[in-house]
Protein backbone atom coordinates (compact mmCIF):
# COMPACT_ATOMS: atom_id res chain seq x y z
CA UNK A 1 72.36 18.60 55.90
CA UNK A 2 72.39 20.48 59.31
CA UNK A 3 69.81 23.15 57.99
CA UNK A 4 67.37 19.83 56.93
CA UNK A 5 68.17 18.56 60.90
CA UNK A 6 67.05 22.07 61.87
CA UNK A 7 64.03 22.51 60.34
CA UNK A 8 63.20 18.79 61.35
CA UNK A 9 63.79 19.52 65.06
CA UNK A 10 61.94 22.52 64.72
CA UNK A 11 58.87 20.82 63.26
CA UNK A 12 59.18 17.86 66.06
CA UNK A 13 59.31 21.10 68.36
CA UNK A 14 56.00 22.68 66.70
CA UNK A 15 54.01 19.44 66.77
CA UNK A 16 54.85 18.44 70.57
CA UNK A 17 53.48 21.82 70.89
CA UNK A 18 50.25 21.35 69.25
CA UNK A 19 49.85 18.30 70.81
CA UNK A 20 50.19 19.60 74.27
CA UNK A 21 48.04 22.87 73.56
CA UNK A 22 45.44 20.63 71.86
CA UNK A 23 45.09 17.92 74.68
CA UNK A 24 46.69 15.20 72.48
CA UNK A 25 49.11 14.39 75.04
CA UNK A 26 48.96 15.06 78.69
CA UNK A 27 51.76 14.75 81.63
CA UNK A 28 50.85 13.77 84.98
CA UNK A 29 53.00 13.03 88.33
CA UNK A 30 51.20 9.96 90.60
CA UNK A 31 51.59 10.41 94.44
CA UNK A 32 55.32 10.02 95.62
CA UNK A 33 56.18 6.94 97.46
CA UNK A 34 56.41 8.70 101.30
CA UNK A 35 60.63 8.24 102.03
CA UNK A 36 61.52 7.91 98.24
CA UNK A 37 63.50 9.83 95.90
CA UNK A 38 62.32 8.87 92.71
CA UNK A 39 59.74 10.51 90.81
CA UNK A 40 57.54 8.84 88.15
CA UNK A 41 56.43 10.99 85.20
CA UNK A 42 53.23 9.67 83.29
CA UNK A 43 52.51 10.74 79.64
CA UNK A 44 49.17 9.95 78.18
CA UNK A 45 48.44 10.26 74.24
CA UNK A 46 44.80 10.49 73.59
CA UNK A 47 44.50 9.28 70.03
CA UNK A 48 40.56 9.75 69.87
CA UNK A 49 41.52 13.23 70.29
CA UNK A 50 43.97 13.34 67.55
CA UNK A 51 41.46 11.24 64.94
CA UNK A 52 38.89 13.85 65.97
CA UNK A 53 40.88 16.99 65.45
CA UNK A 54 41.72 15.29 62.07
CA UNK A 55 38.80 14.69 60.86
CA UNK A 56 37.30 18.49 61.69
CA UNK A 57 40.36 19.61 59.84
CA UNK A 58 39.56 17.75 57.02
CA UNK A 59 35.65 19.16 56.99
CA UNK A 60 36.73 22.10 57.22
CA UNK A 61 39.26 22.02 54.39
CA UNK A 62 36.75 20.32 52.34
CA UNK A 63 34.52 23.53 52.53
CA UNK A 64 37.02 25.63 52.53
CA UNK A 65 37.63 24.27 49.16
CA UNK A 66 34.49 24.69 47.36
């Protein structure tokens, strides 16, 4: 069971890192509020990127096929 939970977290890992590298998701820090101590982190998920990317990756298994 803990080698499954590995290889599961390791996957997560792998596509976080895809996502990143490909611009599906991006992180982005606003302007602090001057005087506060809080800091507000802003993740953004482009899914028109990810239906894109999905789509040339099924082209291009579709030839690949042939």
């Amino acid at each position: 069971m803990t080698k499954i939970f590995r290889v599961l977290m390791v996957l997560a890992i792998l596509a976080v890192a895809v996502g990143f590298y490909r611009g599906w998701f991006s992180l982005s820090t606003p302007a602090a509020d001057s005087g506060s101590n809080k800091v507000n982190v802003e993740l953004t998920v482009d899914p028109d990127k990810v239906k894109s990317d999905v789509k040339s990756v099924k082209e291009l298994t579709g030839e690949q096929a042939k």
